[in-house]
PDB file of N, CA and C in Angstrom:
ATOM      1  N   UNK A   1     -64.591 -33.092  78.233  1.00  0.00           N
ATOM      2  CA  UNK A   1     -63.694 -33.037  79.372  1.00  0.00           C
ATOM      3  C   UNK A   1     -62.779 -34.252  79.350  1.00  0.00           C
ATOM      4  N   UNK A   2     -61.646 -34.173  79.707  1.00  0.00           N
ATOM      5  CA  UNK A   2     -60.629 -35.576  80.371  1.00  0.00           C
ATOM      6  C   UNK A   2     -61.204 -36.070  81.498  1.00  0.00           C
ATOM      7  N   UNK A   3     -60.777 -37.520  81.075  1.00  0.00           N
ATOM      8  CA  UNK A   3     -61.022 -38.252  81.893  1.00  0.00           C
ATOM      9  C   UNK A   3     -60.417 -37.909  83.318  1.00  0.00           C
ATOM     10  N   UNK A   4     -59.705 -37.836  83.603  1.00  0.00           N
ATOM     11  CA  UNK A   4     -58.852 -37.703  85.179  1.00  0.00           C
ATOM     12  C   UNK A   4     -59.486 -35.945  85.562  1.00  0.00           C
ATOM     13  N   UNK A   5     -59.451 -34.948  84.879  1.00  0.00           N
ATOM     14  CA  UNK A   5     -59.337 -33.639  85.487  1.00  0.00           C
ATOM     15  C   UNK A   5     -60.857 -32.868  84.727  1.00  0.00           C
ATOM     16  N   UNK A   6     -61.016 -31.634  84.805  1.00  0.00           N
ATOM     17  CA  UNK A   6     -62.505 -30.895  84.814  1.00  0.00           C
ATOM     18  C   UNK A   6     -61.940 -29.954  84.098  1.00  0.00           C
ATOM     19  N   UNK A   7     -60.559 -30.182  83.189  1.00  0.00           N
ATOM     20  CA  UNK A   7     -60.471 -29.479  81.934  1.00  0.00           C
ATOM     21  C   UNK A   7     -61.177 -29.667  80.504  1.00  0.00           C
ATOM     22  N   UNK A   8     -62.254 -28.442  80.081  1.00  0.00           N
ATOM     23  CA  UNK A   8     -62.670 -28.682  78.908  1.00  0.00           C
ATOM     24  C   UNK A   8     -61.829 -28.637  77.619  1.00  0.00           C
ATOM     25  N   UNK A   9     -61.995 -29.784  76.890  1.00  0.00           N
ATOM     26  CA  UNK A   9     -61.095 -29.615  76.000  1.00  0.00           C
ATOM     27  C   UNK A   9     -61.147 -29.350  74.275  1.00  0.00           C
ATOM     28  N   UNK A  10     -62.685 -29.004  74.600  1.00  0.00           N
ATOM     29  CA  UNK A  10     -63.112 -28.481  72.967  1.00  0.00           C
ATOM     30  C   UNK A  10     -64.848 -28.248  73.439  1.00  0.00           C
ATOM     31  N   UNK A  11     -64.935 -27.275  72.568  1.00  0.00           N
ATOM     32  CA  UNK A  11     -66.431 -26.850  72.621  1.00  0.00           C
ATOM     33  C   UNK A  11     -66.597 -26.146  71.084  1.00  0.00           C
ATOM     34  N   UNK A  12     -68.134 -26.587  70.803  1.00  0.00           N
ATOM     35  CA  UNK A  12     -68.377 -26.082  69.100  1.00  0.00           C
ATOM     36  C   UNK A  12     -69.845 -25.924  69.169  1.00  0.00           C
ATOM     37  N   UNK A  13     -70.061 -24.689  68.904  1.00  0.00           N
ATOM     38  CA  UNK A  13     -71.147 -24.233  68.494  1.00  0.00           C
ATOM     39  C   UNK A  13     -71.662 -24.248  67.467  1.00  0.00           C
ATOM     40  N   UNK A  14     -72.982 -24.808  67.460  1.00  0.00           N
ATOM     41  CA  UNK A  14     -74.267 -25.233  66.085  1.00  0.00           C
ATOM     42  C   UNK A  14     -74.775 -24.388  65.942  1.00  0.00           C
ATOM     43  N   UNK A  15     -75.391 -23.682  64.756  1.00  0.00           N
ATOM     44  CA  UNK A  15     -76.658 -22.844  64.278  1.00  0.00           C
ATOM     45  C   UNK A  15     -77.754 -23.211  64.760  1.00  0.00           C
ATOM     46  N   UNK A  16     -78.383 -24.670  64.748  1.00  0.00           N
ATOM     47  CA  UNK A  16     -79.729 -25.075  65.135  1.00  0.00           C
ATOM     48  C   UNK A  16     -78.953 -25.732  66.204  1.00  0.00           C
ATOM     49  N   UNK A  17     -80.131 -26.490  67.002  1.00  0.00           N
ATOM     50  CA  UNK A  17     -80.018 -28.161  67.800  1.00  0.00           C
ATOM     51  C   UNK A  17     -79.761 -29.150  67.127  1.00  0.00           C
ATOM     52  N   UNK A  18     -78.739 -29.889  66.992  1.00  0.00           N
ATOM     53  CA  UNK A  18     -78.486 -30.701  66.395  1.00  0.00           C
ATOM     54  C   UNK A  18     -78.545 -32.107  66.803  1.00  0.00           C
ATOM     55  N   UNK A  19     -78.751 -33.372  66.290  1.00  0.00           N
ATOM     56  CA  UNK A  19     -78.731 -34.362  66.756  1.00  0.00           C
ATOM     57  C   UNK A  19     -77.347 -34.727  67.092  1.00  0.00           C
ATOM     58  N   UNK A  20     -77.007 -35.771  68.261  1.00  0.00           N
ATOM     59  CA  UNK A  20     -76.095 -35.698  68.784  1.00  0.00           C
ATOM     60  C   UNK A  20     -74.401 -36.474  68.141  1.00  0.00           C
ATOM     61  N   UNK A  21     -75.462 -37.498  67.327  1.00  0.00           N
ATOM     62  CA  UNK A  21     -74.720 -38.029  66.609  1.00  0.00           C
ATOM     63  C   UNK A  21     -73.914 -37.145  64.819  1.00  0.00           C
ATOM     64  N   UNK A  22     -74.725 -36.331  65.045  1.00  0.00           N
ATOM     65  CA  UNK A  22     -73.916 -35.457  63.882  1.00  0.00           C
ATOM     66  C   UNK A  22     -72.870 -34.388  64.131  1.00  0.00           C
ATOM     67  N   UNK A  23     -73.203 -34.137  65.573  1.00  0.00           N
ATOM     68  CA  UNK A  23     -72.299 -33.200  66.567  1.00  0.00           C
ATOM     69  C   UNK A  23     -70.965 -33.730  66.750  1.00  0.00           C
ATOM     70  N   UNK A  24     -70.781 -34.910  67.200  1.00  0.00           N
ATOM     71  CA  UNK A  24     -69.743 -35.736  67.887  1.00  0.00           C
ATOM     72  C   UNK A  24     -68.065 -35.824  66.852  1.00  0.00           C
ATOM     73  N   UNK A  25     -68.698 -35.965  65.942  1.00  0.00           N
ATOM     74  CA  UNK A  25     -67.289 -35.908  64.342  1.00  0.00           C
ATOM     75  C   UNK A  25     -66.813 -34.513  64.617  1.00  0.00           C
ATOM     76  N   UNK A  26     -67.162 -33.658  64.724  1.00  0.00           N
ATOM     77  CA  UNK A  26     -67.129 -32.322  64.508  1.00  0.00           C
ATOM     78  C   UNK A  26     -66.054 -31.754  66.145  1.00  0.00           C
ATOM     79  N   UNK A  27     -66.887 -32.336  67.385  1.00  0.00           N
ATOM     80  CA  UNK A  27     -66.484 -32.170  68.503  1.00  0.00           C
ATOM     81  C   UNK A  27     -64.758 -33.124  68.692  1.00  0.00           C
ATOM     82  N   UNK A  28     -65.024 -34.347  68.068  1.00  0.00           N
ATOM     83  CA  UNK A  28     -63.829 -35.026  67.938  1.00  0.00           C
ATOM     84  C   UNK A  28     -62.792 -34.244  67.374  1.00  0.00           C
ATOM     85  N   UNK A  29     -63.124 -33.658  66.565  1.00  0.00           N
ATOM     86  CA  UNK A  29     -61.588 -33.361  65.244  1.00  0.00           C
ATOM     87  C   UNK A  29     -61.232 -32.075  65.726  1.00  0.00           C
ATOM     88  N   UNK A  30     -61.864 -31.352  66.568  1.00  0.00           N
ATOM     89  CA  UNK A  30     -61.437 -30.309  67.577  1.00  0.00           C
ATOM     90  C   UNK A  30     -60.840 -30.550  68.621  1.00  0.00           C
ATOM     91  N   UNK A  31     -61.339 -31.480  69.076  1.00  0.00           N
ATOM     92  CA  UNK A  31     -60.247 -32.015  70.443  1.00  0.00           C
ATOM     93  C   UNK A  31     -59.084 -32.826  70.080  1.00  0.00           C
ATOM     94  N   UNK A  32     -58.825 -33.221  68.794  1.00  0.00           N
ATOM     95  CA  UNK A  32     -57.407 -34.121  68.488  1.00  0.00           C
ATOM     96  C   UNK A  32     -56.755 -32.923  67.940  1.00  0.00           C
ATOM     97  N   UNK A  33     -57.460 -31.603  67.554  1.00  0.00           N
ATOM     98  CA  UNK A  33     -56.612 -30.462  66.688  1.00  0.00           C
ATOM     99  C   UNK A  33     -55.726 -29.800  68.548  1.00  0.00           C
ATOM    100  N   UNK A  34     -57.114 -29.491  69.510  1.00  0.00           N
ATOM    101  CA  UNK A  34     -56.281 -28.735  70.667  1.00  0.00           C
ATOM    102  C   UNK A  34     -55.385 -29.695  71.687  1.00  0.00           C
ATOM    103  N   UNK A  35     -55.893 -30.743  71.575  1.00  0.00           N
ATOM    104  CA  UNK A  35     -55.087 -31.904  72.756  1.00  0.00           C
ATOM    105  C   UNK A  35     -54.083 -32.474  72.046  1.00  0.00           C
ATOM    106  N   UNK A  36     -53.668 -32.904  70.691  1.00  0.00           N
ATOM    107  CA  UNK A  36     -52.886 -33.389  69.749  1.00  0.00           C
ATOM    108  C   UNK A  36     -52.935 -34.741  69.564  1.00  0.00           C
ATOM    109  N   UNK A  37     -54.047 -35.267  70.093  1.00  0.00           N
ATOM    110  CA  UNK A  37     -54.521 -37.137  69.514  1.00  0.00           C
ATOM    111  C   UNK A  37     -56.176 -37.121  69.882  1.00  0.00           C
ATOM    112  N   UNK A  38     -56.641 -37.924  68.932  1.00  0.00           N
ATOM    113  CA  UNK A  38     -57.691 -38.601  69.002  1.00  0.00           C
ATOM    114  C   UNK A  38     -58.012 -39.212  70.625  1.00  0.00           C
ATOM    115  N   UNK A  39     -59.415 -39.008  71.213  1.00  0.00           N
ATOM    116  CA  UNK A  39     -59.459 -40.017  72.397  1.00  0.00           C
ATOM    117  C   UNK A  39     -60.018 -41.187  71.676  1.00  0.00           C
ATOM    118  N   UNK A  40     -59.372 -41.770  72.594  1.00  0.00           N
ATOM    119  CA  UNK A  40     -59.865 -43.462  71.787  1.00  0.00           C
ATOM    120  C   UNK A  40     -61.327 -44.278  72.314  1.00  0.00           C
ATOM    121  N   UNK A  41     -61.967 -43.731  73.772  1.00  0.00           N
ATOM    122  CA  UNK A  41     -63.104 -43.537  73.982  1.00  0.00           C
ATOM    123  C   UNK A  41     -64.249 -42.576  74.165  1.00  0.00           C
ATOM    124  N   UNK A  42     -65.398 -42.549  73.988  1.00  0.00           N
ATOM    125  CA  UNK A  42     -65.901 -41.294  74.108  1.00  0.00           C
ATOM    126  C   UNK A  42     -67.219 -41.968  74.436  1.00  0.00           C
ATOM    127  N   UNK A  43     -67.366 -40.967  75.785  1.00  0.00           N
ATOM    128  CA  UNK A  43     -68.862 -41.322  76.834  1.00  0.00           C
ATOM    129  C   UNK A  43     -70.037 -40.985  76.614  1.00  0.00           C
ATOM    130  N   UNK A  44     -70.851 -41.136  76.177  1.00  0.00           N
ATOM    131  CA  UNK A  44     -72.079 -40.201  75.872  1.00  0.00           C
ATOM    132  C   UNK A  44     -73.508 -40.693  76.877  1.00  0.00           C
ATOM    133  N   UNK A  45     -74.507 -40.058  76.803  1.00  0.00           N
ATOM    134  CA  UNK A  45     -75.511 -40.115  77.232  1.00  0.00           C
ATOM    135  C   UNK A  45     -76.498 -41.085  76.503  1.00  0.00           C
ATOM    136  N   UNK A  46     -77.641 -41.540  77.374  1.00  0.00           N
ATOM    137  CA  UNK A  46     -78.624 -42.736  76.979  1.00  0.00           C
ATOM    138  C   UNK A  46     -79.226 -42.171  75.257  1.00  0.00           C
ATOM    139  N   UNK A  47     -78.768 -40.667  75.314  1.00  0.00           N
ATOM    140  CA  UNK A  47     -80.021 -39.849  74.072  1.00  0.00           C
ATOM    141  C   UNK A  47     -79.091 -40.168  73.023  1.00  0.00           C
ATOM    142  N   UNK A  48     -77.955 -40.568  72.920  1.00  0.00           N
ATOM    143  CA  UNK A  48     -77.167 -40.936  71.645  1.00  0.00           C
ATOM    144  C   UNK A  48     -77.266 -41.891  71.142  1.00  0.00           C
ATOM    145  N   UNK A  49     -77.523 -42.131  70.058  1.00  0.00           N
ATOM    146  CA  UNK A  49     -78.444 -43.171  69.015  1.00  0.00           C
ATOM    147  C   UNK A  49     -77.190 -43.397  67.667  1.00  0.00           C
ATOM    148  N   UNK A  50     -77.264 -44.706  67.724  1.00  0.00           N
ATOM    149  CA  UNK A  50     -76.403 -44.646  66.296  1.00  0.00           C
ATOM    150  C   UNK A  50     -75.297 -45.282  66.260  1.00  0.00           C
ATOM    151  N   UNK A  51     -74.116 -45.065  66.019  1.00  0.00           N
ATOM    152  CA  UNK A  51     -72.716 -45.366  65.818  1.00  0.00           C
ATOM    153  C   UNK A  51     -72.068 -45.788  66.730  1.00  0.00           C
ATOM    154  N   UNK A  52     -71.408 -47.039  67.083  1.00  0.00           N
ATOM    155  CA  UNK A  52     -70.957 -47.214  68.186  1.00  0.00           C
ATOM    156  C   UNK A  52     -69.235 -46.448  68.078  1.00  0.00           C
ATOM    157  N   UNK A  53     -69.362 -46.688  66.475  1.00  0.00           N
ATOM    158  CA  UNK A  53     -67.272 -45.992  66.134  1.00  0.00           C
ATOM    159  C   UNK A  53     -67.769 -45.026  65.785  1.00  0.00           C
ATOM    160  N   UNK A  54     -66.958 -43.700  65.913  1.00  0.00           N
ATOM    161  CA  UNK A  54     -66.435 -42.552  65.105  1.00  0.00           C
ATOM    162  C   UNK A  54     -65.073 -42.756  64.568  1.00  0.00           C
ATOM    163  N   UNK A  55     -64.915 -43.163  63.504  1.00  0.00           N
ATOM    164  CA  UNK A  55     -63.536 -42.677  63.322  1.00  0.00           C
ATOM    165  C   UNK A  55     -62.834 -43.910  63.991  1.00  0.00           C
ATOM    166  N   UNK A  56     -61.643 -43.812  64.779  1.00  0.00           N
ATOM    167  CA  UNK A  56     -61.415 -44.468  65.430  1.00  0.00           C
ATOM    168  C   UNK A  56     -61.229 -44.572  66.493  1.00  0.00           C
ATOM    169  N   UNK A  57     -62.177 -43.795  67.370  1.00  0.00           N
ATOM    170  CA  UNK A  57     -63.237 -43.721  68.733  1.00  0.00           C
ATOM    171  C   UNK A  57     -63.989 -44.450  68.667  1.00  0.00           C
ATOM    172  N   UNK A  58     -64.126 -44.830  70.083  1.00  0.00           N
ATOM    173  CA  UNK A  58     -65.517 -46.037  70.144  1.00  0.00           C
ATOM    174  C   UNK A  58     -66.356 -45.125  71.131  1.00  0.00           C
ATOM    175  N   UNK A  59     -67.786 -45.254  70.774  1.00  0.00           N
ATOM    176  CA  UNK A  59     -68.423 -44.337  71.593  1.00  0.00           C
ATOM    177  C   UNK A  59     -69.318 -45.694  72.927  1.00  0.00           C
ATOM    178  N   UNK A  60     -69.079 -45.277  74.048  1.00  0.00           N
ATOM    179  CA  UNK A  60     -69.640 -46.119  75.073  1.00  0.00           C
ATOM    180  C   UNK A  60     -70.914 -45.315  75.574  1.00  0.00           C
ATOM    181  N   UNK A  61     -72.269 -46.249  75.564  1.00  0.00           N
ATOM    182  CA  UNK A  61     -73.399 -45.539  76.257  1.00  0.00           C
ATOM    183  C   UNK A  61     -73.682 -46.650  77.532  1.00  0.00           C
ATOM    184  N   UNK A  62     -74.140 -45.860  78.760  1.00  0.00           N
ATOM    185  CA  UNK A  62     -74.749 -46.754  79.763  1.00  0.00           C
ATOM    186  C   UNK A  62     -75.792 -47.611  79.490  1.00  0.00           C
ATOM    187  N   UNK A  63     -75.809 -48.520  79.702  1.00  0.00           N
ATOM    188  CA  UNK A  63     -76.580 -49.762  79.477  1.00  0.00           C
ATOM    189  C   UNK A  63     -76.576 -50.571  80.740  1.00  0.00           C
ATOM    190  N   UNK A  64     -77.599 -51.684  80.529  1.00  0.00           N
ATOM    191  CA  UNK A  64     -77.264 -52.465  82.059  1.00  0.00           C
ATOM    192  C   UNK A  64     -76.643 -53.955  81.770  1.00  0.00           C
ATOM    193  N   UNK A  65     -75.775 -54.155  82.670  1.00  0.00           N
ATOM    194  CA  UNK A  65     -74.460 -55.103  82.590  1.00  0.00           C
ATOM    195  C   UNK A  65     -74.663 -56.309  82.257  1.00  0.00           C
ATOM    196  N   UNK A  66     -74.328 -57.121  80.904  1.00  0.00           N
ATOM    197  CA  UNK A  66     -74.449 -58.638  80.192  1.00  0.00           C
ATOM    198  C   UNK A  66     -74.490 -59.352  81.576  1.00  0.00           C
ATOM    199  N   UNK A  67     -75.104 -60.515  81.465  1.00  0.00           N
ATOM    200  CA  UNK A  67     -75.564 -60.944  82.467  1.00  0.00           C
ATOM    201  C   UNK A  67     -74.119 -61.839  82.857  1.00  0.00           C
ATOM    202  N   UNK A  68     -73.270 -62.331  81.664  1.00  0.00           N
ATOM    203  CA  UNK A  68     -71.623 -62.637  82.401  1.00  0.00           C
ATOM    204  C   UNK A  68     -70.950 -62.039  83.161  1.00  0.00           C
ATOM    205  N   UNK A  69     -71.594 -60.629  83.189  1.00  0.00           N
ATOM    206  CA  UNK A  69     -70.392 -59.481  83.581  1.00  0.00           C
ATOM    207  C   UNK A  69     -69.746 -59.931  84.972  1.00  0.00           C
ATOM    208  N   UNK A  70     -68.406 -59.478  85.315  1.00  0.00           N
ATOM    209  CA  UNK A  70     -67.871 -59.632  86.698  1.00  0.00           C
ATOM    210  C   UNK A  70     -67.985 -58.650  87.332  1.00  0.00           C
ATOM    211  N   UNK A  71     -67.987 -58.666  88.611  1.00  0.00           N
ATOM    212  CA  UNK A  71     -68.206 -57.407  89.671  1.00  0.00           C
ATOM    213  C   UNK A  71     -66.875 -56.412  89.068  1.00  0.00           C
ATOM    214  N   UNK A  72     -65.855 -56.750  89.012  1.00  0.00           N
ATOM    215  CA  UNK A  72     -64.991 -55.696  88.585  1.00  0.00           C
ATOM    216  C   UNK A  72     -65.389 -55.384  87.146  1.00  0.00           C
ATOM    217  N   UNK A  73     -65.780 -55.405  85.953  1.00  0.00           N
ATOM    218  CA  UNK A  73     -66.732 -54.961  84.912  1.00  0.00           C
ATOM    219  C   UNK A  73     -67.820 -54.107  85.162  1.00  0.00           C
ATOM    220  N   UNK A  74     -68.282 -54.538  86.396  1.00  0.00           N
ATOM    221  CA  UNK A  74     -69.610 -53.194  86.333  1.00  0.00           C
ATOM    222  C   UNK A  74     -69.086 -52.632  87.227  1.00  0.00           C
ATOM    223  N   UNK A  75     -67.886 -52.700  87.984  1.00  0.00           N
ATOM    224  CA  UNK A  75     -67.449 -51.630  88.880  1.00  0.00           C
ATOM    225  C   UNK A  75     -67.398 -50.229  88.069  1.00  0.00           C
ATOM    226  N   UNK A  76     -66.359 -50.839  87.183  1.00  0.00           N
ATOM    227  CA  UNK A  76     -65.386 -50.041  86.162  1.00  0.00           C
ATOM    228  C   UNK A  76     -66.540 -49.607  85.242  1.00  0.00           C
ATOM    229  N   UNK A  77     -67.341 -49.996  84.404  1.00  0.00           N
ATOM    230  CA  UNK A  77     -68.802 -49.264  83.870  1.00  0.00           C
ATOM    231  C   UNK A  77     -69.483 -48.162  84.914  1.00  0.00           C
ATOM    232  N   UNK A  78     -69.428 -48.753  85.672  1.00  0.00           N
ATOM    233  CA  UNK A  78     -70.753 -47.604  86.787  1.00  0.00           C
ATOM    234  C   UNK A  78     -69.389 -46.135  87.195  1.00  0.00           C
ATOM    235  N   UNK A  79     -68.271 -46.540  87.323  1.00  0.00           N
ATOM    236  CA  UNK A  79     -67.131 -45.440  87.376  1.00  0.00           C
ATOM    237  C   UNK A  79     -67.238 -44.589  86.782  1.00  0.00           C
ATOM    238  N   UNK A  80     -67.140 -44.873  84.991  1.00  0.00           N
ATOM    239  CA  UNK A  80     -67.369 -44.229  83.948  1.00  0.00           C
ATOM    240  C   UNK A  80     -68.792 -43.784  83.885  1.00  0.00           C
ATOM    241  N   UNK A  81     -69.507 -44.430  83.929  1.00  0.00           N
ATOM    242  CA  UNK A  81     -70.585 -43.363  83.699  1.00  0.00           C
ATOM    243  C   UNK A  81     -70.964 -42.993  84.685  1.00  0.00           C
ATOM    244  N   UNK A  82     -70.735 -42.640  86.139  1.00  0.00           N
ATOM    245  CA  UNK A  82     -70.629 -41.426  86.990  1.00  0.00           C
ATOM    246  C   UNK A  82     -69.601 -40.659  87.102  1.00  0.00           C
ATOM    247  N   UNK A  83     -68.754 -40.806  85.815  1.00  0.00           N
ATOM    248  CA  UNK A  83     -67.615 -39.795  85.463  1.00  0.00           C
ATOM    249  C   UNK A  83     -68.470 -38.654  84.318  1.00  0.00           C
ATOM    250  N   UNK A  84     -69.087 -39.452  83.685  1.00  0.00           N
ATOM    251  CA  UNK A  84     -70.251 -38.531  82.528  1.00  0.00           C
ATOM    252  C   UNK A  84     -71.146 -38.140  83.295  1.00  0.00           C
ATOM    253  N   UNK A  85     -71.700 -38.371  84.282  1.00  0.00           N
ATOM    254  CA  UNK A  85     -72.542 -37.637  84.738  1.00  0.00           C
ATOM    255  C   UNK A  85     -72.191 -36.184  85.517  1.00  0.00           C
ATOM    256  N   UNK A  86     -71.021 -36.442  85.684  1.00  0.00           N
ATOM    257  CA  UNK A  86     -70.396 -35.449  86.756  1.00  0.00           C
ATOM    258  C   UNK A  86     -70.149 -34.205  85.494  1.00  0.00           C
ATOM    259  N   UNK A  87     -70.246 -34.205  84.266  1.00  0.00           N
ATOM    260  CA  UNK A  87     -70.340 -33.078  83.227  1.00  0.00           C
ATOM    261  C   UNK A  87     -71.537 -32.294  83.397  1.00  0.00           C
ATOM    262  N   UNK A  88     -72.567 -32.919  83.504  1.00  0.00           N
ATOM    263  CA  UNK A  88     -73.871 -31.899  83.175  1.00  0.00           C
ATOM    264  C   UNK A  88     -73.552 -30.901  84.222  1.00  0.00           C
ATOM    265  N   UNK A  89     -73.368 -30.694  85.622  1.00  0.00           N
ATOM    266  CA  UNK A  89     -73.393 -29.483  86.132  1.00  0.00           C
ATOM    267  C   UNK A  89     -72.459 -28.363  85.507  1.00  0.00           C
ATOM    268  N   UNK A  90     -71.479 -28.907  85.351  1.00  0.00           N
ATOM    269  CA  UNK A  90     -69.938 -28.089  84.750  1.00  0.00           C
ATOM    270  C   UNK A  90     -70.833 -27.298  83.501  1.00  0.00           C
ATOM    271  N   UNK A  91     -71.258 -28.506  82.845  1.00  0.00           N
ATOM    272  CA  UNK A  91     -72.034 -27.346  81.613  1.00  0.00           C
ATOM    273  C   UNK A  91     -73.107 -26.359  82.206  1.00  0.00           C
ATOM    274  N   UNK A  92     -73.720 -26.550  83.241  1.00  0.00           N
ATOM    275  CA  UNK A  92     -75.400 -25.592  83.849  1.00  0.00           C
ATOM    276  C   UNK A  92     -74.024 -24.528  84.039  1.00  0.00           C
ATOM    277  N   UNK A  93     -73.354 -24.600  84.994  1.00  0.00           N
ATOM    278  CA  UNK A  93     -72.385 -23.654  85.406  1.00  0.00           C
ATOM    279  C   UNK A  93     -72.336 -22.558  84.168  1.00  0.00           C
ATOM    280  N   UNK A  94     -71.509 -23.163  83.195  1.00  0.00           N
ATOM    281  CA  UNK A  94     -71.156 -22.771  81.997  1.00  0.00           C
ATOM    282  C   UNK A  94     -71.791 -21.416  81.591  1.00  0.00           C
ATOM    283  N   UNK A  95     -72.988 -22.347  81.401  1.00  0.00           N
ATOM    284  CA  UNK A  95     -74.363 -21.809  80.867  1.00  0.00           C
ATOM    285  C   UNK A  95     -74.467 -20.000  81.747  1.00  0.00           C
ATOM    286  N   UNK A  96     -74.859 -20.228  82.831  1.00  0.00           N
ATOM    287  CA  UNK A  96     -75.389 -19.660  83.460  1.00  0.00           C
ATOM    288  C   UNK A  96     -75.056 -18.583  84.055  1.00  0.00           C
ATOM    289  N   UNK A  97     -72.897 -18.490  84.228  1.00  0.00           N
ATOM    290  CA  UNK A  97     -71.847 -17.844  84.893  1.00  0.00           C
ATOM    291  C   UNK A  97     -71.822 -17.168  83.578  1.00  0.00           C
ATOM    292  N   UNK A  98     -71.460 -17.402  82.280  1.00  0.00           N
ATOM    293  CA  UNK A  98     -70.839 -16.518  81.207  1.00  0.00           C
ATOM    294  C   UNK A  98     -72.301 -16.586  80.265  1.00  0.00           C
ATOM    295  N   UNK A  99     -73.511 -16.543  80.603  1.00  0.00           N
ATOM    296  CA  UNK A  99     -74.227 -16.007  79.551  1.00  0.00           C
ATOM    297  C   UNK A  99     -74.606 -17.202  78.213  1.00  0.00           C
ATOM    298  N   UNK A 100     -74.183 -17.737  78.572  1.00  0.00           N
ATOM    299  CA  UNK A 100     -74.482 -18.847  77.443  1.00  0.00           C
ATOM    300  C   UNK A 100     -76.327 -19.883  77.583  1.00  0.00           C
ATOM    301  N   UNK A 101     -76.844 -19.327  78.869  1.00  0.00           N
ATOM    302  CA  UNK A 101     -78.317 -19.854  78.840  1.00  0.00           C
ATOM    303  C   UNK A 101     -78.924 -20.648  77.068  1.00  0.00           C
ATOM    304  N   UNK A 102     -78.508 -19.612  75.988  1.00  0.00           N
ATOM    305  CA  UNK A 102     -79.374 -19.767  74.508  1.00  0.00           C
ATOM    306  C   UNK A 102     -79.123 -20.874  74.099  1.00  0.00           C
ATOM    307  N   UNK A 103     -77.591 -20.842  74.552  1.00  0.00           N
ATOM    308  CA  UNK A 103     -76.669 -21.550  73.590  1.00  0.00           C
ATOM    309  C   UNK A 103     -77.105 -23.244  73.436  1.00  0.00           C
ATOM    310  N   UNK A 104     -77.199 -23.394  72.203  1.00  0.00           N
ATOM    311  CA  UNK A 104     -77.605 -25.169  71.812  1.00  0.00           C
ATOM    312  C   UNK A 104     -76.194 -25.997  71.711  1.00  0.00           C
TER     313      UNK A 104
END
């Protein structure tokens, strides 16, 4: 999804479950083919392990705030990742309205 709006902007279906970090290259180069650029950040969940770059995406996971941090730093962190959180329903929706329950 974009950041500002609750437009999806690429979706790709796996044969198996895949780990998340092998998913993400794949999900990227679909969304710079339909949107026409690379996002230059990309939000993921605590379960993503691995790579902080794709490419030349930086992938950001929630963590809890360096102990320098300024109140406007973890404002702007806790924003974003209750901007990622606000996806999982959109996907149950997904799921559940068009039949996609199986789908990995």
């Amino acid at each position: 999804m974009t950041r500002n709006s609750g437009v999806i902007v690429a979706v790709v279906n796996f044969e198996r479950n895949q780990y998340d970090g092998h998913t993400l290259p794949k999900v990227l180069s679909q969304t710079e083919e339909i949107v026409g650029k690379r996002p230059e950040v990309a939000i993921c969940d605590r379960g993503f392990k691995g790579k902080s770059k794709v490419g030349t995406t930086k992938i950001v996971i929630p963590k809890s705030p360096k102990k320098g941090a300024t109140r406007y730093q973890k404002t702007k962190m806790r924003k974003r990742f209750r901007r990622r959180a606000a996806i999982e329903p959109i996907i149950g929706h997904l799921k559940s309205d068009f039949r996609l329950a199986r789908n990995l």
